[in-house]
N, C-alpha and C. Protein backbone atom coordinates (compact mmCIF):
# COMPACT_ATOMS: atom_id res chain seq x y z
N UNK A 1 20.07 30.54 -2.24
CA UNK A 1 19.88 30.48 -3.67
C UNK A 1 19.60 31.87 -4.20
N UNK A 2 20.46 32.86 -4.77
CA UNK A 2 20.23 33.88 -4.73
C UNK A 2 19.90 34.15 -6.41
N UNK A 3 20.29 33.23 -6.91
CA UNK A 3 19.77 33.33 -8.47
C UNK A 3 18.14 33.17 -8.53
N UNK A 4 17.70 32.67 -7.46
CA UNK A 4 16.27 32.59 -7.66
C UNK A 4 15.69 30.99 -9.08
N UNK A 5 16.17 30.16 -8.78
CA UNK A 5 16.14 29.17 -9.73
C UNK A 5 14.63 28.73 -9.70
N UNK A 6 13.76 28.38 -9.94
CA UNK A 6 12.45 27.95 -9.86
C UNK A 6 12.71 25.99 -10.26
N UNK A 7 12.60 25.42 -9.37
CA UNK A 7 12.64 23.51 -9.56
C UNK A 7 10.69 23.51 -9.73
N UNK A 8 11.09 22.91 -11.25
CA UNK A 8 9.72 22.51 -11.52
C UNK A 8 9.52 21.13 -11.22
N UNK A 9 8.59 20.64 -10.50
CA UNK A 9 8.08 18.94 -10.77
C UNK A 9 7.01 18.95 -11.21
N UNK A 10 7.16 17.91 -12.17
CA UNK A 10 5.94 17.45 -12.63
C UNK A 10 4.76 17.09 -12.25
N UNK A 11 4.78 16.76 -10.88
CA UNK A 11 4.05 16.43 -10.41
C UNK A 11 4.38 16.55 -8.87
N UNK A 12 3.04 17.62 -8.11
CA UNK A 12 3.29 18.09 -6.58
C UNK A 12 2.70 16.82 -5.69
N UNK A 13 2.86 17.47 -4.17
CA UNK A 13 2.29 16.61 -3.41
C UNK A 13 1.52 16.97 -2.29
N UNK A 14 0.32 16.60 -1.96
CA UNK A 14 -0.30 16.90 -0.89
C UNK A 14 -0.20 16.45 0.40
N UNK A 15 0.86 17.44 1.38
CA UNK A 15 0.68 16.52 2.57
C UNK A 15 -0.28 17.54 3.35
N UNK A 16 -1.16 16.80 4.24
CA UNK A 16 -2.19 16.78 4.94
C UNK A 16 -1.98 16.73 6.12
N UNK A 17 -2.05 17.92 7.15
CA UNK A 17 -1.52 18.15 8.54
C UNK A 17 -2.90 18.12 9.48
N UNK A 18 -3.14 16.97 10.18
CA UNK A 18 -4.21 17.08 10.92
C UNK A 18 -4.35 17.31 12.43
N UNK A 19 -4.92 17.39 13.53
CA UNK A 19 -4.58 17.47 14.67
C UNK A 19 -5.39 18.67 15.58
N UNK A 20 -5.42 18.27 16.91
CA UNK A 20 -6.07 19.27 17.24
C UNK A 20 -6.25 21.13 17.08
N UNK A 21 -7.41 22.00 17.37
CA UNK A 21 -6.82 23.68 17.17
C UNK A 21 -5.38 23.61 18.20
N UNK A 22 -4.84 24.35 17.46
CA UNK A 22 -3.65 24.90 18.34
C UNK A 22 -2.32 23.43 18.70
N UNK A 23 -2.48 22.97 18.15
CA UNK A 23 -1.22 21.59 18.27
C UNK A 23 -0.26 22.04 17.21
N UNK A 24 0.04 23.08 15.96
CA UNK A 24 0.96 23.45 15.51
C UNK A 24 0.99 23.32 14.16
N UNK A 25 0.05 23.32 13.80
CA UNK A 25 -0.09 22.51 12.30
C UNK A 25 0.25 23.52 11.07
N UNK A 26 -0.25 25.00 11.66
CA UNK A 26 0.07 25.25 10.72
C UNK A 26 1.55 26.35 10.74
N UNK A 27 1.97 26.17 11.69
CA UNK A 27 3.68 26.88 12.77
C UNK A 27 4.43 25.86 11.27
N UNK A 28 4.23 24.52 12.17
CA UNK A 28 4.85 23.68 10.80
C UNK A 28 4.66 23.73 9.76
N UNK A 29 3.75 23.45 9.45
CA UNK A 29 3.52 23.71 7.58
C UNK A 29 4.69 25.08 7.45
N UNK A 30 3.91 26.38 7.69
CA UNK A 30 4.92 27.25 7.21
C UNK A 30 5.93 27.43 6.98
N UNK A 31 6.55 26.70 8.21
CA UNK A 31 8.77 26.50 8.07
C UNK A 31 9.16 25.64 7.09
N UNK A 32 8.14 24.55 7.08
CA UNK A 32 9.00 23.99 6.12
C UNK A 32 8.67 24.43 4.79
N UNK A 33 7.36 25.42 4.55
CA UNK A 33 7.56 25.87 2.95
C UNK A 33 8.38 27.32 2.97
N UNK A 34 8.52 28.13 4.10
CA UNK A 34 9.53 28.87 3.71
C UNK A 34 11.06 28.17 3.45
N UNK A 35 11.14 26.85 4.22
CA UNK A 35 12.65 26.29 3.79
C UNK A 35 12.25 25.90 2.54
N UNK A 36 11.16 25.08 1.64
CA UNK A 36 11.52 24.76 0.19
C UNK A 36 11.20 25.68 -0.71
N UNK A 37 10.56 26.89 0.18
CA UNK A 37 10.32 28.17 -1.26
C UNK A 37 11.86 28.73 -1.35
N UNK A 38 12.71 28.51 -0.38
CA UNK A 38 14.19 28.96 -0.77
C UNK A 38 14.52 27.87 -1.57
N UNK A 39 14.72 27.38 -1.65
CA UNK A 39 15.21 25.90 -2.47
C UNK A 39 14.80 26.20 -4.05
N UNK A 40 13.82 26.93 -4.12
CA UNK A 40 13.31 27.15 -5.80
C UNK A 40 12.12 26.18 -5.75
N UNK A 41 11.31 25.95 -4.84
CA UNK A 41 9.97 24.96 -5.17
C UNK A 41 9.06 25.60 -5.00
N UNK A 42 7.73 25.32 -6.14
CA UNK A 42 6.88 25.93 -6.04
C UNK A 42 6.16 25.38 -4.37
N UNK A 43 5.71 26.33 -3.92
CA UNK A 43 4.95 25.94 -2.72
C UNK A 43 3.44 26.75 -1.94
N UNK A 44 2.14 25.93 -1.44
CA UNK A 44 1.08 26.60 -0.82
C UNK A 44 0.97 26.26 0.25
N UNK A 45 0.84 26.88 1.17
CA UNK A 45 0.17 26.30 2.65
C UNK A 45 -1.49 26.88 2.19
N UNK A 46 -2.20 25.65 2.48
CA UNK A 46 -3.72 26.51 2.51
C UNK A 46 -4.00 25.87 4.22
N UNK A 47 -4.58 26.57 4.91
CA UNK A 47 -4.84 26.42 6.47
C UNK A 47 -6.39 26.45 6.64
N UNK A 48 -7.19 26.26 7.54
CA UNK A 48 -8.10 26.43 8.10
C UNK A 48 -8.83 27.97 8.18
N UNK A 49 -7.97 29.05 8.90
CA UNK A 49 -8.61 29.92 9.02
C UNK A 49 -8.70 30.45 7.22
N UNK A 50 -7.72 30.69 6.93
CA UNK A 50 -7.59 31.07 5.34
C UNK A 50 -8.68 30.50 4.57
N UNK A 51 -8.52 29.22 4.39
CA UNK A 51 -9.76 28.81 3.23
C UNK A 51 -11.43 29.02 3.95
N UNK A 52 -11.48 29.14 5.15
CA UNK A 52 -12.91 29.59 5.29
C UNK A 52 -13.39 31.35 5.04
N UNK A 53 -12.43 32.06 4.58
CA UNK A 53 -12.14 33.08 4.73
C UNK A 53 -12.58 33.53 2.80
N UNK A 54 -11.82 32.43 2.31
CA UNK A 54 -11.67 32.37 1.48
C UNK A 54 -12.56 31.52 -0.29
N UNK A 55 -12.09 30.46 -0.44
CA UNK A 55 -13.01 29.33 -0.81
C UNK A 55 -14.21 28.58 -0.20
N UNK A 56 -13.97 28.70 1.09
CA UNK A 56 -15.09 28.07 1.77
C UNK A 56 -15.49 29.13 2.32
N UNK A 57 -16.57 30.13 2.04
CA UNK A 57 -16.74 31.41 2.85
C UNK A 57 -18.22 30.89 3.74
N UNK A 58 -18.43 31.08 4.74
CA UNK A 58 -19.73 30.49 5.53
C UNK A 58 -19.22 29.27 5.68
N UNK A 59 -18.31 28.48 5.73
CA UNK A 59 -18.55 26.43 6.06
C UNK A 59 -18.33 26.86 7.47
N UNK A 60 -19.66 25.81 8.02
CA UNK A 60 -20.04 25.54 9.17
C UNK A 60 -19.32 24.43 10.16
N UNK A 61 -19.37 23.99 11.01
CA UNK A 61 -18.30 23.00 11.78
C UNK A 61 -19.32 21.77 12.11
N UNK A 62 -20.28 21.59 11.83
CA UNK A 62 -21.15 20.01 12.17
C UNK A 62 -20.80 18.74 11.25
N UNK A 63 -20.74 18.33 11.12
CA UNK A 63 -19.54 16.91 10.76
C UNK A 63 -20.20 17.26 9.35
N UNK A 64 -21.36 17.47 8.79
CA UNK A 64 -21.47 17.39 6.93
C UNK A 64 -21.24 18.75 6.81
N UNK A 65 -21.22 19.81 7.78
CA UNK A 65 -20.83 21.23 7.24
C UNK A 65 -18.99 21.26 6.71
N UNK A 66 -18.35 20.04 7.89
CA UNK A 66 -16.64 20.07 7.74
C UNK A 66 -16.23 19.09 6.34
N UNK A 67 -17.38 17.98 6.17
CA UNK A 67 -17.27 16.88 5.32
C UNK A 67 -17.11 17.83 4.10
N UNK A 68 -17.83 18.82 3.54
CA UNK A 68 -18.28 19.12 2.53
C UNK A 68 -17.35 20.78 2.27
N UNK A 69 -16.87 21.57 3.28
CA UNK A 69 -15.55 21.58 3.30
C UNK A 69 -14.68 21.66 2.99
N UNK A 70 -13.95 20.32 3.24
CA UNK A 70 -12.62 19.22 3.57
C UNK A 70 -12.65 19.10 1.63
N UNK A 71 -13.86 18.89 1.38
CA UNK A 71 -13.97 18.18 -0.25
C UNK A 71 -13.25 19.42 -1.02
N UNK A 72 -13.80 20.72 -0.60
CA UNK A 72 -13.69 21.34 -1.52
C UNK A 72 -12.17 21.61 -1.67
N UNK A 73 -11.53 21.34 -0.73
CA UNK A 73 -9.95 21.39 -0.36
C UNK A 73 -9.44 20.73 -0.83
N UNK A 74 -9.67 19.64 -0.38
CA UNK A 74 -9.10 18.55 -1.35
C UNK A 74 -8.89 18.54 -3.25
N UNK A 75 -9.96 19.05 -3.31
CA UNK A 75 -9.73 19.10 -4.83
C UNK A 75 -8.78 20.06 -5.62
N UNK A 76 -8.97 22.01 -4.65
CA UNK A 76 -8.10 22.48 -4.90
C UNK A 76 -6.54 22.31 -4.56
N UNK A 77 -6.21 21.68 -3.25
CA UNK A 77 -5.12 20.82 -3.61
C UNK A 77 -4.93 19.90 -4.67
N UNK A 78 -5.54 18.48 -4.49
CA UNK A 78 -5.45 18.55 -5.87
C UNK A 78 -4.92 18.60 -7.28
N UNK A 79 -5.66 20.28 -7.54
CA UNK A 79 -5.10 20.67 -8.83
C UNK A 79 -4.16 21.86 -8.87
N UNK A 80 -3.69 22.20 -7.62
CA UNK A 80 -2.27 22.86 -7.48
C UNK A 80 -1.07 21.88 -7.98
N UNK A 81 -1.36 20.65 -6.85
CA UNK A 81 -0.48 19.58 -6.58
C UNK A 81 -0.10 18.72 -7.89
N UNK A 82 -1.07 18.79 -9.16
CA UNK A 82 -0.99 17.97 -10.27
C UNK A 82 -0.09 18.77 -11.11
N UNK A 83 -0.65 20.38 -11.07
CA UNK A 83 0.77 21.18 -11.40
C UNK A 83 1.97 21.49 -11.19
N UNK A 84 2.58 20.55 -10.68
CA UNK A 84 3.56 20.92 -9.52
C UNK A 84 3.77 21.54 -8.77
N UNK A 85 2.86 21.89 -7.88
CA UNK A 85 2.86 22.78 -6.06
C UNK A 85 2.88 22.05 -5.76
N UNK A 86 3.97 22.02 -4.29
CA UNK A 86 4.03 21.44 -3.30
C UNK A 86 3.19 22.10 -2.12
N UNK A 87 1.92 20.97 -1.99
CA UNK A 87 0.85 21.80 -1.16
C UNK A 87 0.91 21.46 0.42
N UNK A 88 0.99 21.92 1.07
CA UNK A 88 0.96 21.58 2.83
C UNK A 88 -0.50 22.20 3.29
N UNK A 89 -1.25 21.37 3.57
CA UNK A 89 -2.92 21.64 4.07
C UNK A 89 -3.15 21.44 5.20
N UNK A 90 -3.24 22.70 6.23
CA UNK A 90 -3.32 22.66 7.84
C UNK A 90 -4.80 22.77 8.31
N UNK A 91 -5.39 21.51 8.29
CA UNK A 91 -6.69 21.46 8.72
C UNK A 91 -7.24 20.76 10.03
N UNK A 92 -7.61 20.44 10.89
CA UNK A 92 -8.39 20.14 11.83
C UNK A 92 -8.52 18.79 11.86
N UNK A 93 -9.25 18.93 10.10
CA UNK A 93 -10.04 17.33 9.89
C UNK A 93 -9.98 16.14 10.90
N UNK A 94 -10.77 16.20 11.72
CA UNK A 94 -11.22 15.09 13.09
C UNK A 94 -11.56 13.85 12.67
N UNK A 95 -11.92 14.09 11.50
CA UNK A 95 -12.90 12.30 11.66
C UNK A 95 -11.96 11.65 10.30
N UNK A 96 -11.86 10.33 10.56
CA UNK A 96 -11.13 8.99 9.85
C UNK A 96 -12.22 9.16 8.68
N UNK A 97 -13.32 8.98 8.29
CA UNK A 97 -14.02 8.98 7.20
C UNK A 97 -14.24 10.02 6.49
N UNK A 98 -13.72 11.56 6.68
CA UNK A 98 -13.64 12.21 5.95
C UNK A 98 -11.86 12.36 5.56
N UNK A 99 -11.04 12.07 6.36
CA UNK A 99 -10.13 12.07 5.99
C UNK A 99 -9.67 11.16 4.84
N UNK A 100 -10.22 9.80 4.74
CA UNK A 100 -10.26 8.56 3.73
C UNK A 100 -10.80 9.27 2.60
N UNK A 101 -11.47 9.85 2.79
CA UNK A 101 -12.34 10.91 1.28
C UNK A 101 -11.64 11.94 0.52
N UNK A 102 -10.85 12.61 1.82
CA UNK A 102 -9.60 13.63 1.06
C UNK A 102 -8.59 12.87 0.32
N UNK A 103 -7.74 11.74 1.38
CA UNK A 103 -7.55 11.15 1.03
C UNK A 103 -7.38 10.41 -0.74
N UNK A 104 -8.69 9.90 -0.86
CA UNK A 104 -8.83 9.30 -2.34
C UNK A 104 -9.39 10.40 -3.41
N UNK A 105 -9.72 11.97 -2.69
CA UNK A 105 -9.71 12.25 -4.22
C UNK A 105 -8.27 13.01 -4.31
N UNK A 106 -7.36 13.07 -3.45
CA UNK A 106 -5.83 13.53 -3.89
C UNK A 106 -5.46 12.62 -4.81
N UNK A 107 -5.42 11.12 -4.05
CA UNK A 107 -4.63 10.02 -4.66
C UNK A 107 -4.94 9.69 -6.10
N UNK A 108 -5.89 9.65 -6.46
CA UNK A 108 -6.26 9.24 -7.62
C UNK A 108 -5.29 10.22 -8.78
N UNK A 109 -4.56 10.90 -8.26
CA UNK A 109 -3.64 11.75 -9.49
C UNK A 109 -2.18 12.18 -8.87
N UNK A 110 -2.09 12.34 -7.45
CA UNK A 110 -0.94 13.00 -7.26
C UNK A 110 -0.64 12.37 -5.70
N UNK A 111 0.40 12.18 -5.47
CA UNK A 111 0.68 11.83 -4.13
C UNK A 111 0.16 12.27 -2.74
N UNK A 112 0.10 11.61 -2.31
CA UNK A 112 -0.96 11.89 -0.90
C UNK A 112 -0.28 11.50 0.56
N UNK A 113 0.15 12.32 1.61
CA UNK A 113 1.03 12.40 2.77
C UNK A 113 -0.34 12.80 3.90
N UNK A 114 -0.93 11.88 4.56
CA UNK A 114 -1.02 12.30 5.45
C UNK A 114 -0.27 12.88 7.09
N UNK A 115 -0.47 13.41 7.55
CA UNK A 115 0.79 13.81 9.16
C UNK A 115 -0.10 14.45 10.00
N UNK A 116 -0.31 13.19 10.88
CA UNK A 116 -0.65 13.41 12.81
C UNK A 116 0.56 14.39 13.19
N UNK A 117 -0.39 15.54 13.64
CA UNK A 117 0.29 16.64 14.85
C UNK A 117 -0.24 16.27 15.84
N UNK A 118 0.22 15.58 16.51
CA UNK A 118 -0.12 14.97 18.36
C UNK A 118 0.40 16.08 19.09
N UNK A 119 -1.16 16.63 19.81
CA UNK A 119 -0.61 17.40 20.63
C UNK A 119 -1.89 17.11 22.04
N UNK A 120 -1.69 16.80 23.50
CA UNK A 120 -2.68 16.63 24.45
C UNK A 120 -3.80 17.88 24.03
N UNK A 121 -4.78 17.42 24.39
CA UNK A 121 -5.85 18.41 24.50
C UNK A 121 -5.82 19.23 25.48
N UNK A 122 -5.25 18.94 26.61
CA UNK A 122 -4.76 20.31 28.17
C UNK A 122 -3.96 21.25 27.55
N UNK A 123 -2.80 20.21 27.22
CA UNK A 123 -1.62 21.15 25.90
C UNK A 123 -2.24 22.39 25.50
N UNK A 124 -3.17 21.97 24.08
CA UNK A 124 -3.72 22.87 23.18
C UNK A 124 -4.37 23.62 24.01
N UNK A 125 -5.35 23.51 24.99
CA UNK A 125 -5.98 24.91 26.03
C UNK A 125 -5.17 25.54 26.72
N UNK A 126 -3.88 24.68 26.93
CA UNK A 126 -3.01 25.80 27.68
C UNK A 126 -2.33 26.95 26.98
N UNK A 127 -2.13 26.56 25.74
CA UNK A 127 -1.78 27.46 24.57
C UNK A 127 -2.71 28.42 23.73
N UNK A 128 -3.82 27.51 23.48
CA UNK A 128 -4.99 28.56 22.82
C UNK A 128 -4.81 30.03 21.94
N UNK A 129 -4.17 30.13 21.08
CA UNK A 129 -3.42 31.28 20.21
C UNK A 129 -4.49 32.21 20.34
N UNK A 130 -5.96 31.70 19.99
CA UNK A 130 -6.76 32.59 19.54
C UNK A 130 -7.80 32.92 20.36
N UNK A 131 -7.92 32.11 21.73
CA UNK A 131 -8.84 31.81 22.84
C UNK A 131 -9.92 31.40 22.39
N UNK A 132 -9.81 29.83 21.45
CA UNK A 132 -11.12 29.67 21.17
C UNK A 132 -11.08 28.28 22.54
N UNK A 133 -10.45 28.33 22.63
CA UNK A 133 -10.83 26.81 23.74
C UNK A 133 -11.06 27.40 24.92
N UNK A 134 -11.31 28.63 25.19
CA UNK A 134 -11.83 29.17 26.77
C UNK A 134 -13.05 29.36 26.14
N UNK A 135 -13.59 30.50 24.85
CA UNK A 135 -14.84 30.19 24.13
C UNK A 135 -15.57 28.75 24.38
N UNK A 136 -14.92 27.95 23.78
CA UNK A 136 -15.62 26.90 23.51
C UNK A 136 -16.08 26.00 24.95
N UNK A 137 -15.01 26.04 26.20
CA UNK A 137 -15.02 25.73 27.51
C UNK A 137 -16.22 26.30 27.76
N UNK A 138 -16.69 27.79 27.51
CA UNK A 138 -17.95 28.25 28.01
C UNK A 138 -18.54 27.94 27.75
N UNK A 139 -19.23 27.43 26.82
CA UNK A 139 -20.08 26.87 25.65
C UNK A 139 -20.78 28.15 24.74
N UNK A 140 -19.41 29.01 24.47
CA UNK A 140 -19.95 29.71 23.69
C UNK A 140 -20.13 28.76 22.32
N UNK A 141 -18.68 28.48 21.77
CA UNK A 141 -18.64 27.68 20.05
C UNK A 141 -19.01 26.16 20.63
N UNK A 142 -20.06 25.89 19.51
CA UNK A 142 -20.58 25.02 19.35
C UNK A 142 -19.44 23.71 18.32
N UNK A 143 -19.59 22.46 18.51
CA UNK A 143 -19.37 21.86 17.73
C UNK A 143 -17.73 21.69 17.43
N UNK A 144 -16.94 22.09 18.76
CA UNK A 144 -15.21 23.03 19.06
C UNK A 144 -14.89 21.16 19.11
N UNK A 145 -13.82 21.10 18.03
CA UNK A 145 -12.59 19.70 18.61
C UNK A 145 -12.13 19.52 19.81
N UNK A 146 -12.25 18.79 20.68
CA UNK A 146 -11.44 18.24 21.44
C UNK A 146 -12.35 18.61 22.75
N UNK A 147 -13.58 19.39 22.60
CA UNK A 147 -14.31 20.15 23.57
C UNK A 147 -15.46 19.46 23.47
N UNK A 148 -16.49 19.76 22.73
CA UNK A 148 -17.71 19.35 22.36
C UNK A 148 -18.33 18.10 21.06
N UNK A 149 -16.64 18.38 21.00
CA UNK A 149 -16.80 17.72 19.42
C UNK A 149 -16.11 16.90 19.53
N UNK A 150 -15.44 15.39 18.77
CA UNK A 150 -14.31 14.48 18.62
C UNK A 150 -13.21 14.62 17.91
N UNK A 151 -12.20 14.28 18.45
CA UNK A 151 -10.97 14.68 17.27
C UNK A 151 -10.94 12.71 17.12
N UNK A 152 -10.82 12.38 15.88
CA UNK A 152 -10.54 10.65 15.99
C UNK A 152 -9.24 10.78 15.60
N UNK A 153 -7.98 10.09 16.28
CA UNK A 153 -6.99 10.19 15.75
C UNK A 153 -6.64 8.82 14.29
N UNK A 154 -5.76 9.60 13.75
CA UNK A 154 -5.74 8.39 12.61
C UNK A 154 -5.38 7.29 12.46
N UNK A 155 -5.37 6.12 11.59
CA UNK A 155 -5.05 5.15 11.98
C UNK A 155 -4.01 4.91 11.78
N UNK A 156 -3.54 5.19 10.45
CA UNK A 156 -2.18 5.03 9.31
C UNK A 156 -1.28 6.20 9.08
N UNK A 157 -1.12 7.31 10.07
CA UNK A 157 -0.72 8.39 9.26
C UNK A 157 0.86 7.97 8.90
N UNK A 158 0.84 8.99 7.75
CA UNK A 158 2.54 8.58 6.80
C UNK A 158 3.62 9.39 8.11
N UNK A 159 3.07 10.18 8.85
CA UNK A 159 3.98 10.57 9.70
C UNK A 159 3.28 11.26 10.94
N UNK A 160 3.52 10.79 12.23
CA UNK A 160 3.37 11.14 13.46
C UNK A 160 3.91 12.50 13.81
N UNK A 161 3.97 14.11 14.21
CA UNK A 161 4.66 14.74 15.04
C UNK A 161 4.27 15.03 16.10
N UNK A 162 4.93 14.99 17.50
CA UNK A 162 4.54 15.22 18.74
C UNK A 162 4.90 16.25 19.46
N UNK A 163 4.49 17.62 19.06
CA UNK A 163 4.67 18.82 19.31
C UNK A 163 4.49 18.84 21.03
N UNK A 164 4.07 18.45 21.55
CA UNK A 164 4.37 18.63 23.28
C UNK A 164 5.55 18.00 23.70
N UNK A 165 6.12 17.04 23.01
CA UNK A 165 7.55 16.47 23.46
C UNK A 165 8.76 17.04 22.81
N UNK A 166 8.21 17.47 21.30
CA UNK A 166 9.38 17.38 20.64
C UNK A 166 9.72 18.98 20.10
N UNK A 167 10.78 19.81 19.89
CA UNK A 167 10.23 21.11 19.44
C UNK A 167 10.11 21.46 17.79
N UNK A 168 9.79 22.61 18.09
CA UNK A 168 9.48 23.06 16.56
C UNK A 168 10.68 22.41 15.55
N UNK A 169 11.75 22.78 15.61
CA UNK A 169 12.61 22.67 14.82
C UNK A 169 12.86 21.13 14.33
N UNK A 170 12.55 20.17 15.09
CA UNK A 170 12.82 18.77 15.29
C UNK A 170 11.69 18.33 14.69
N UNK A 171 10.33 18.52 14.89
CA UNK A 171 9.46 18.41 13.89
C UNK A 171 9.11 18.69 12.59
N UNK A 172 9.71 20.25 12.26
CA UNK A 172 9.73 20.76 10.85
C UNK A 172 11.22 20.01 10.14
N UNK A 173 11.97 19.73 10.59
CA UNK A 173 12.75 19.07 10.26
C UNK A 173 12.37 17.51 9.72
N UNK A 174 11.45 16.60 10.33
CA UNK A 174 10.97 15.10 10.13
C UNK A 174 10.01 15.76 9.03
N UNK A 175 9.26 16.83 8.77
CA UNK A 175 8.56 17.24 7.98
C UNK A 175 8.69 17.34 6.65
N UNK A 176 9.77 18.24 6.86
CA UNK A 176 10.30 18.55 5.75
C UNK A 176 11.56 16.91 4.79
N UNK A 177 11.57 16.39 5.26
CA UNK A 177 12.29 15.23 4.95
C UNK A 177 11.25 14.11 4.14
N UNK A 178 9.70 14.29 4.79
CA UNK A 178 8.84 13.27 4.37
C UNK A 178 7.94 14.81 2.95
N UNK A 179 8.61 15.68 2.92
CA UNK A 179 8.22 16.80 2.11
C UNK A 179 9.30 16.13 0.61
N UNK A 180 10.35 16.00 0.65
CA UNK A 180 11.54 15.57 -0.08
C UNK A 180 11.68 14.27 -0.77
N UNK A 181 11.57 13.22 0.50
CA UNK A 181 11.06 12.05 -0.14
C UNK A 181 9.79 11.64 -0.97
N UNK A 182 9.17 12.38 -1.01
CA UNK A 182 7.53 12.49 -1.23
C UNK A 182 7.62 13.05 -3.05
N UNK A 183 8.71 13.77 -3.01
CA UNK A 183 9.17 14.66 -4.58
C UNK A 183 9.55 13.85 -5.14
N UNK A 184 10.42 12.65 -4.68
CA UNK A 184 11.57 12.15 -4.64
C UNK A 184 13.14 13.20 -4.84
N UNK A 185 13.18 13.52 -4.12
CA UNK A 185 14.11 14.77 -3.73
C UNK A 185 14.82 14.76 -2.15
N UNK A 186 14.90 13.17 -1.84
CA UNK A 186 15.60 12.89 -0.69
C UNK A 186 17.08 12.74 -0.70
């Protein structure tokens, strides 16, 4: 698209990438918004390391330090997503009851996608991008997913990807499809 066209919608969508550190969440997110920022769609990835960096500066990892968080994310998705951004949110989020919370304050205005990144927990330590799961193996980090802490997987997600079976491309691909239908732009 070399004219650079900008596709406005009226209304964006939040899909919600959950799953263990290091299962791919946010590899994916990115491909598929560099494929719809070519397309002319507005688009955000907000991730984990970024928004603590950022909006959430100090949030702590003990289930009301992530609860409280998760909220504040949610909302600024949100109100990207009500403007028409198409938002992709690569977070962690472990537990079913805070996810139900992101969840309902997206929904209440703008469409809401949750997506399981299934990836084994050996998987993710064998990969470890950033070496926090040899950290956390030591017991240096406290309170680490899949280590010390629980990942609950979800019950209902709008879409499963299984990054240890399946590859990148094959996943950002099912991604980006439930990204489209979600616009209604299938």
């Amino acid at each position: 698209m070399g004219e650079h066209t900008v596709k406005c919608l009226d209304k964006g969508v939040v899909v919600w990438l959950t799953g263990l550190p290091g299962s791919g969440k946010t590899t994916l997110a990115t491909r598929v918004a560099e494929k719809l920022r070519r397309e002319g769609y507005r688009v955000e990835v907000i991730d984990g390391d970024w928004a603590r960096k950022t909006i959430s500066l100090g949030a702590g990892y003990t289930r009301e330090e992530r609860r409280i968080h998760l909220h504040r994310i949610a909302w600024v998705a949100r109100l990207l997503a009500r403007n028409g951004v198409i938002v992709l949110c690569s977070f962690v989020s472990p537990y079913n009851d805070v996810r139900e919370m992101i969840k309902n304050i997206v929904s209440e205005e703008v469409p809401f996608r949750l997506v399981y990144v299934k990836c084994p927990v050996e998987e993710c330590i064998r990969r470890d991008p950033k070496g926090l799961y040899k950290k956390a193996l030591r017991g240096e980090i406290k309170h680490f997913t899949g280590i010390s802490d629980p990942f609950e997987e979800p019950f209902n997600p709008d879409l499963e990807l299984d990054t240890f079976r399946d590859p990148v491309e094959v996943n950002a691909e099912k991604l980006y499809r439930l990204v489209k239908k979600s616009i209604g732009d299938a």
